[in-house]
N, C-alpha and C. Protein backbone atom coordinates (compact mmCIF):
# COMPACT_ATOMS: atom_id res chain seq x y z
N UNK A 1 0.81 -1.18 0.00
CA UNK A 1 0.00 0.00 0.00
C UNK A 1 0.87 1.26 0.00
N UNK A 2 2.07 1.56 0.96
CA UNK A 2 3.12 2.61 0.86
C UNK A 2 3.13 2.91 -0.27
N UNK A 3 3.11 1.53 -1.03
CA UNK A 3 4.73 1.71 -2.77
C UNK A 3 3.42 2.39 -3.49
N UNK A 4 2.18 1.99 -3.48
CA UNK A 4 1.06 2.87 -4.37
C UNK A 4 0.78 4.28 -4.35
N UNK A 5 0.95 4.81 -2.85
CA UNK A 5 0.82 5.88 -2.31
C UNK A 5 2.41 7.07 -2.94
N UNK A 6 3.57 6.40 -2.45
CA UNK A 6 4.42 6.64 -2.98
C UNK A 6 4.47 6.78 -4.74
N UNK A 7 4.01 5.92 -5.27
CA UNK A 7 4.40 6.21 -7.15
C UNK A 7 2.95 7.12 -7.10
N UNK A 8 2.03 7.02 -6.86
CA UNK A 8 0.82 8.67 -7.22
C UNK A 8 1.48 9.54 -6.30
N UNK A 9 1.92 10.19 -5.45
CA UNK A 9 2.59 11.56 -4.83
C UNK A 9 3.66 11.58 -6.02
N UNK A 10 4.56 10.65 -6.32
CA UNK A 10 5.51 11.22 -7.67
C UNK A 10 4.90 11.41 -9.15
N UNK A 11 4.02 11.09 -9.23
CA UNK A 11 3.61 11.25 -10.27
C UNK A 11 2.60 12.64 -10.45
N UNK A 12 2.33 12.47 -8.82
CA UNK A 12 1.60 14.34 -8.94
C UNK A 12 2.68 14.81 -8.56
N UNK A 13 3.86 14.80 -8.31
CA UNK A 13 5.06 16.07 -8.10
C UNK A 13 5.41 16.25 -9.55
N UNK A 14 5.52 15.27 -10.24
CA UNK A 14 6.31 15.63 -11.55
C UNK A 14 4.98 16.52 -12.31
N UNK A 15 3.99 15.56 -11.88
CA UNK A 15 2.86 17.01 -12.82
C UNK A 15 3.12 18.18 -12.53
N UNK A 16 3.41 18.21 -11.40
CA UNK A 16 3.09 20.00 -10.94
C UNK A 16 4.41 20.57 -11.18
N UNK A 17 5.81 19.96 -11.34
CA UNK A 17 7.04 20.56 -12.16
C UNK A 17 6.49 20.96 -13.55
N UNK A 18 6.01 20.39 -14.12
CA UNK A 18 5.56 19.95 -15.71
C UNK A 18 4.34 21.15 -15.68
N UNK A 19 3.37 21.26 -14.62
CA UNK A 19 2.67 22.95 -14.92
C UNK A 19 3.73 24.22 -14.06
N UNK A 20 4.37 24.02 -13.52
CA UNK A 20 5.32 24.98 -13.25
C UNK A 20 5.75 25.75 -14.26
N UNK A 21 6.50 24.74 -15.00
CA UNK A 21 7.25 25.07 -16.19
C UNK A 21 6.53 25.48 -17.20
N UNK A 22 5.24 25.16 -17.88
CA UNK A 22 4.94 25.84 -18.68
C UNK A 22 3.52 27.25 -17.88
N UNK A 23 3.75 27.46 -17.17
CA UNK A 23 2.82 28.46 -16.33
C UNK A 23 4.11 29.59 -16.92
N UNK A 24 5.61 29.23 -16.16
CA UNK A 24 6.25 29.94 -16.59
C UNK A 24 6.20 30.69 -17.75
N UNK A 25 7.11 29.44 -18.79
CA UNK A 25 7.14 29.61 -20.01
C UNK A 25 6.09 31.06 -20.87
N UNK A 26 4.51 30.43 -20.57
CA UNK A 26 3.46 31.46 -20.90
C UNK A 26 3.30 32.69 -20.15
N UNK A 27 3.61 32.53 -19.00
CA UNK A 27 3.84 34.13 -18.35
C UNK A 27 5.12 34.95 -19.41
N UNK A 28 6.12 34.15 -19.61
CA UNK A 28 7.05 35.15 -20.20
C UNK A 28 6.52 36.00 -21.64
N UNK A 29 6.18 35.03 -22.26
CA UNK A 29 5.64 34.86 -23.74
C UNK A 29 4.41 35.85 -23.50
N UNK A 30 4.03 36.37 -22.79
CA UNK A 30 2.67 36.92 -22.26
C UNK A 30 3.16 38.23 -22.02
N UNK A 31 4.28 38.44 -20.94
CA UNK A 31 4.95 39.97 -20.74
C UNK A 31 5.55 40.37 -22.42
N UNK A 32 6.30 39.17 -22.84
CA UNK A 32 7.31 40.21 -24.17
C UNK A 32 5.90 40.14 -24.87
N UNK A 33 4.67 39.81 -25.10
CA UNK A 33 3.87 40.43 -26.09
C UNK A 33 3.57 41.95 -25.57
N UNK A 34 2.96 42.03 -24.48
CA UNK A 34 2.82 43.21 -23.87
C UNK A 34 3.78 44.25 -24.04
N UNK A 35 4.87 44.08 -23.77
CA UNK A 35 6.06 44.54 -23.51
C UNK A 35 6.56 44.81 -25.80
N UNK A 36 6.75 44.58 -26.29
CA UNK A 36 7.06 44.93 -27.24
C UNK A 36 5.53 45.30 -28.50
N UNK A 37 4.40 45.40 -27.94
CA UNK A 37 3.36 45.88 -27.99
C UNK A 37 3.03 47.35 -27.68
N UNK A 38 3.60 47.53 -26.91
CA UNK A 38 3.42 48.80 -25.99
C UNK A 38 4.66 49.59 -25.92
N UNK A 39 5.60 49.28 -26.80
CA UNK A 39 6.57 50.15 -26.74
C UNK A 39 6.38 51.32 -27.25
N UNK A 40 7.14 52.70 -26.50
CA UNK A 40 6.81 53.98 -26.84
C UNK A 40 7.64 54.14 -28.65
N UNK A 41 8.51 53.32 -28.77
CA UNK A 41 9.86 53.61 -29.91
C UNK A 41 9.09 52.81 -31.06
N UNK A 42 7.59 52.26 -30.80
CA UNK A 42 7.94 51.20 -31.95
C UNK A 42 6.89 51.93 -33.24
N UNK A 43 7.09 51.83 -34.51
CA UNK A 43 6.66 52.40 -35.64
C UNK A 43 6.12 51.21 -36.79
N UNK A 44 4.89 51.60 -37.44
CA UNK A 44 4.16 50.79 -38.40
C UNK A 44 5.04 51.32 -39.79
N UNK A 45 4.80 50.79 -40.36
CA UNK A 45 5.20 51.22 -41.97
C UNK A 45 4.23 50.98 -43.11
N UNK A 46 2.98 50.24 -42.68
CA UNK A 46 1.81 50.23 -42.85
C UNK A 46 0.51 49.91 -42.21
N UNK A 47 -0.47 50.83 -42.08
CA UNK A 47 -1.38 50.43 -41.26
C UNK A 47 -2.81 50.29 -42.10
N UNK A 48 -3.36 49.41 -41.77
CA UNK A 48 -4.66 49.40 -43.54
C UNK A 48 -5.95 48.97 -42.20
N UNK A 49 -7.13 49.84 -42.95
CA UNK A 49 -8.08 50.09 -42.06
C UNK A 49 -9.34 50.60 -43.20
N UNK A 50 -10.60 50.73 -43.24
CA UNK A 50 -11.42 50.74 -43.70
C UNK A 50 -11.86 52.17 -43.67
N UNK A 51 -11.45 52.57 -42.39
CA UNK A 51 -12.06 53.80 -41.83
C UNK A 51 -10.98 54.08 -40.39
N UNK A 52 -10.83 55.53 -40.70
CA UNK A 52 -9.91 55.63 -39.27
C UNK A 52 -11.20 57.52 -38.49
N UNK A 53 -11.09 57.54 -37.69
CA UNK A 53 -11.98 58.55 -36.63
C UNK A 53 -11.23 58.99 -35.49
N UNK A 54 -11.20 60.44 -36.15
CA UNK A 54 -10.36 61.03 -34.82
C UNK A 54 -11.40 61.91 -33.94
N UNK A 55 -11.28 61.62 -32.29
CA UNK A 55 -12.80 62.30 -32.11
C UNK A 55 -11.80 63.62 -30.79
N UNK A 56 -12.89 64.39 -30.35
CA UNK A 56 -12.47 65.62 -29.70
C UNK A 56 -12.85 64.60 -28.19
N UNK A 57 -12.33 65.42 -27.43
CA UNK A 57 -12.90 65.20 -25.71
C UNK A 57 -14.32 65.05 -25.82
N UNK A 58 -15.40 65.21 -26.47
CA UNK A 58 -16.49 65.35 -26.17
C UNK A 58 -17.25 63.76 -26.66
N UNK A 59 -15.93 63.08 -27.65
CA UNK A 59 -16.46 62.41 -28.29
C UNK A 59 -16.78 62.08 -30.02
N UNK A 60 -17.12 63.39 -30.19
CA UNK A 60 -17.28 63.56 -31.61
C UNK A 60 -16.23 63.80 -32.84
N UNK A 61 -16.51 62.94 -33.81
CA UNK A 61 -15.62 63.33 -34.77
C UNK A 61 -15.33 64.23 -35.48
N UNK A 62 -14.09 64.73 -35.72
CA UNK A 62 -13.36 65.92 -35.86
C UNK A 62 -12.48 65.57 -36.79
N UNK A 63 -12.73 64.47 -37.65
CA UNK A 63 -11.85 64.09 -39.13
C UNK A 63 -11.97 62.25 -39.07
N UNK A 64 -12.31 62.53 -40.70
CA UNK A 64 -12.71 61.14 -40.94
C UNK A 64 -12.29 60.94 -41.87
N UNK A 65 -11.41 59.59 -42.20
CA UNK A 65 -10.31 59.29 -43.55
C UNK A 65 -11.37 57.42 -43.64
N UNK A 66 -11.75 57.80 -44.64
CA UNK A 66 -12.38 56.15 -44.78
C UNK A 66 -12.88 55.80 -46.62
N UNK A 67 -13.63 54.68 -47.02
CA UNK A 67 -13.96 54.09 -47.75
C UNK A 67 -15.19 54.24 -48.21
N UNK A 68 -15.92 55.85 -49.21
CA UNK A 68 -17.61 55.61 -49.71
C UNK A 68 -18.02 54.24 -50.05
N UNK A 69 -19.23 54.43 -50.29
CA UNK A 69 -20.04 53.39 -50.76
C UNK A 69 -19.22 53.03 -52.36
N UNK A 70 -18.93 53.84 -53.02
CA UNK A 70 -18.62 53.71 -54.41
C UNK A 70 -17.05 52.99 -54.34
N UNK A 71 -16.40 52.61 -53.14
CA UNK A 71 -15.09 52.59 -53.44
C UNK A 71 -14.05 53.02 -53.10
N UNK A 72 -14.33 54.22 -53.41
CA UNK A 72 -13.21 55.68 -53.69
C UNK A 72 -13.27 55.71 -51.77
N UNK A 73 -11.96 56.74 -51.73
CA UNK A 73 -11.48 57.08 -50.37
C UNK A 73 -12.15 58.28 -50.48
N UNK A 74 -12.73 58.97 -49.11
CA UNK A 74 -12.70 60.14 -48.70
C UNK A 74 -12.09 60.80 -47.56
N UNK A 75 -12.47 62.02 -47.43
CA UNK A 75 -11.65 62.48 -46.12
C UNK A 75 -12.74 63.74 -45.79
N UNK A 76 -12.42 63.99 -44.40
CA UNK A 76 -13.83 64.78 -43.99
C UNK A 76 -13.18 65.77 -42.79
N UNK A 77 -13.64 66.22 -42.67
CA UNK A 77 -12.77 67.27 -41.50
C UNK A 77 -14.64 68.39 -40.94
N UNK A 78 -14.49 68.20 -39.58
CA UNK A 78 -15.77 68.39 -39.23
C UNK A 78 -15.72 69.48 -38.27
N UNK A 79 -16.90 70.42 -37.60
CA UNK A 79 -16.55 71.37 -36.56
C UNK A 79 -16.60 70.60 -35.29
N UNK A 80 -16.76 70.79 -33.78
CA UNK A 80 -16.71 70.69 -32.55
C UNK A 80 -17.91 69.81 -32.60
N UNK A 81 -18.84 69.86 -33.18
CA UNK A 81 -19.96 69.44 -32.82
C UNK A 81 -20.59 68.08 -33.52
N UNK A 82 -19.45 67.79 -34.57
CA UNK A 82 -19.82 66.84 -35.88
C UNK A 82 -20.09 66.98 -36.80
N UNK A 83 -20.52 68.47 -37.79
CA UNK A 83 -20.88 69.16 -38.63
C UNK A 83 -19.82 68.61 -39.12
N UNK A 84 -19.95 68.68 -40.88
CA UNK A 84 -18.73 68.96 -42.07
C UNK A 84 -18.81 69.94 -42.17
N UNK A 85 -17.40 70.11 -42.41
CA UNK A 85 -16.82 71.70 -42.55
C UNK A 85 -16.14 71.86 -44.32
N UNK A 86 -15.30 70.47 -44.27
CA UNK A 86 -14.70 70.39 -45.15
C UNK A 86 -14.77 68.96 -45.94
N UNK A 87 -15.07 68.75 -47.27
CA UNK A 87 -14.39 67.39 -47.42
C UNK A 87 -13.61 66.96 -49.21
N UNK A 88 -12.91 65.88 -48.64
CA UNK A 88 -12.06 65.40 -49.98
C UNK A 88 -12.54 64.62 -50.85
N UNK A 89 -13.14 64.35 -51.98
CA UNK A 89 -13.47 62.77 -52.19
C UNK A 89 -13.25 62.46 -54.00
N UNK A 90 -13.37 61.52 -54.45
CA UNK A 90 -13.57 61.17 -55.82
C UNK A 90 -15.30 61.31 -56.59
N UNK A 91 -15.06 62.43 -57.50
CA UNK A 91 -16.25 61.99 -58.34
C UNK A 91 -16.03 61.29 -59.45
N UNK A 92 -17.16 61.57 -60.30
CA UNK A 92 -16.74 60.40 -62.05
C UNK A 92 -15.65 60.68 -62.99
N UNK A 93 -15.12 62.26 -62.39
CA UNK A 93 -13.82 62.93 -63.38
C UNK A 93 -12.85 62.68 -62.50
N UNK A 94 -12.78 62.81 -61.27
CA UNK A 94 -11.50 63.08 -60.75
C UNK A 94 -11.65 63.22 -59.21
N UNK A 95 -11.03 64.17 -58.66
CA UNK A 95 -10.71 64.61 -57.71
C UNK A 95 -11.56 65.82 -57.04
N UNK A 96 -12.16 65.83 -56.14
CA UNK A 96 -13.22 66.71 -55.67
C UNK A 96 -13.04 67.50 -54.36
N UNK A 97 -12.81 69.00 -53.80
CA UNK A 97 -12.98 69.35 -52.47
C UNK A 97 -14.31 70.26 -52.49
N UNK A 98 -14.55 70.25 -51.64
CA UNK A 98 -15.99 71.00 -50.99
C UNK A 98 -15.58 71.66 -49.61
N UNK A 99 -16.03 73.21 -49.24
CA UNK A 99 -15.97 73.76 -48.16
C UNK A 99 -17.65 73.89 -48.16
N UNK A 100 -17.95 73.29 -46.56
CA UNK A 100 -19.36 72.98 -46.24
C UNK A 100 -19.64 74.53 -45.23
N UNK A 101 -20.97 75.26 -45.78
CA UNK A 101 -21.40 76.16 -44.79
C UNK A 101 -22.38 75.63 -43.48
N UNK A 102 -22.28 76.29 -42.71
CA UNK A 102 -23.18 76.26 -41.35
C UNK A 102 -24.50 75.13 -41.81
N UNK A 103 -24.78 75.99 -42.76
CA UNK A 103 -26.28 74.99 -43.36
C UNK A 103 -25.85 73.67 -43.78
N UNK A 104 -24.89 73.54 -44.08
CA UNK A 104 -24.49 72.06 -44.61
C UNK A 104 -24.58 72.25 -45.90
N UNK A 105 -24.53 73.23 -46.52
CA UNK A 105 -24.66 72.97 -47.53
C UNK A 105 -23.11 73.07 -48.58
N UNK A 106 -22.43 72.70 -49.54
CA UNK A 106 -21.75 73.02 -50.04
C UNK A 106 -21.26 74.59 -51.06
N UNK A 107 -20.74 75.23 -50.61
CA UNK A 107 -20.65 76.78 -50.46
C UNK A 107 -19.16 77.15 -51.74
N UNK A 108 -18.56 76.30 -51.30
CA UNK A 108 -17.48 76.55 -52.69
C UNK A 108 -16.92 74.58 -52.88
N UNK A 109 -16.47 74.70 -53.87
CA UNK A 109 -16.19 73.31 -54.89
C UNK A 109 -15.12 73.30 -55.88
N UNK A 110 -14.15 72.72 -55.55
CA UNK A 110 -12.63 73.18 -56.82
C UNK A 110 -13.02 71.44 -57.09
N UNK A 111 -13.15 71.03 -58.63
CA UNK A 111 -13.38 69.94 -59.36
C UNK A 111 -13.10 69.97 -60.44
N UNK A 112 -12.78 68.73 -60.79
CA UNK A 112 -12.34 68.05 -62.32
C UNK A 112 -13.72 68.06 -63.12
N UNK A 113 -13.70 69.27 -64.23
CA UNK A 113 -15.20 68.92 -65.33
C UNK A 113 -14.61 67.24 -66.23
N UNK A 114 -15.94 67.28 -66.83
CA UNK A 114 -15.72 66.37 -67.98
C UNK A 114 -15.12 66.36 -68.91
N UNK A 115 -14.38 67.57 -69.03
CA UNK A 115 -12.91 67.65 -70.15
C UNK A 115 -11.48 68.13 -69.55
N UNK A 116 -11.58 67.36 -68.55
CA UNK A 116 -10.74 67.20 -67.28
C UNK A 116 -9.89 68.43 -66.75
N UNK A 117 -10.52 69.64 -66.99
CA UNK A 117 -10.11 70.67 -66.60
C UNK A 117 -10.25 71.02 -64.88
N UNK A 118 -9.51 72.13 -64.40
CA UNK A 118 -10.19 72.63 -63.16
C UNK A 118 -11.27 73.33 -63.14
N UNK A 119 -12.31 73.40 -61.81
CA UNK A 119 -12.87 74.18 -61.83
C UNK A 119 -13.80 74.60 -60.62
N UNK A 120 -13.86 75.74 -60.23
CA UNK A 120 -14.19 76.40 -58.98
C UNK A 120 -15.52 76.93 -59.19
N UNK A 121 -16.76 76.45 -58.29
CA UNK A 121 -17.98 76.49 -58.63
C UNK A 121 -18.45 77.20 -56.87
N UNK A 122 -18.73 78.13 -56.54
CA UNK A 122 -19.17 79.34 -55.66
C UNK A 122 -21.03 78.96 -55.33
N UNK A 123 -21.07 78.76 -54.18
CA UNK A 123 -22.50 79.02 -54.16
C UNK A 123 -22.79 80.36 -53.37
């Protein structure tokens, strides 16, 4: 009866070396993710995203770089409150900016016509 008692206590000591060691192991592997995750020095060289949102203290967005419905990228730049103020985007010629008034409405427009010229359209 000893010798039974004796080989299960060694066989649970060696288990519990055997989770020692990898408790370890994964704690380390666990800090260097953290740890080279969170470094202040470390830099992307590409970052790819659908949509990126930069918002103020209040919450609200205050510039928006993302993906229309059509495809094309836009970019948006907004007042304090979420209003567009400003934005970048692609139409069917080209390249499009808009400065947005109070009303929301679009107030001036520098765009590519259909004979791919510039052109500055005033409301």
């Amino acid at each position: 009866m000893n010798y039974d008692i004796e080989k299960r206590l060694l066989k649970l000591e060696n288990s519990n070396k055997r989770s020692k060691l990898v408790m370890s192991v994964l704690s380390v592997l666990i800090l260097l993710l953290l740890v080279s995750g969170f470094s202040p020095n470390s830099s992307y060289e590409n970052i790819k995203a659908k949509s990126l949102d930069i918002v103020n203290d209040n919450g609200k967005t205050v510039l928006h770089l993302g993906v229309r419905s059509s495809g094309a990228g836009g970019f948006w730049i907004t007042d304090k409150n979420g209003n567009r103020v400003t934005k970048l985007n692609q139409d069917i010629n080209g390249g499009r900016i808009s400065i947005i008034n109070k009303e929301g409405k679009e107030a001036a427009t520098l765009l590519i016509d259909e004979n791919g010229n510039g052109k500055l359209i005033t409301q």
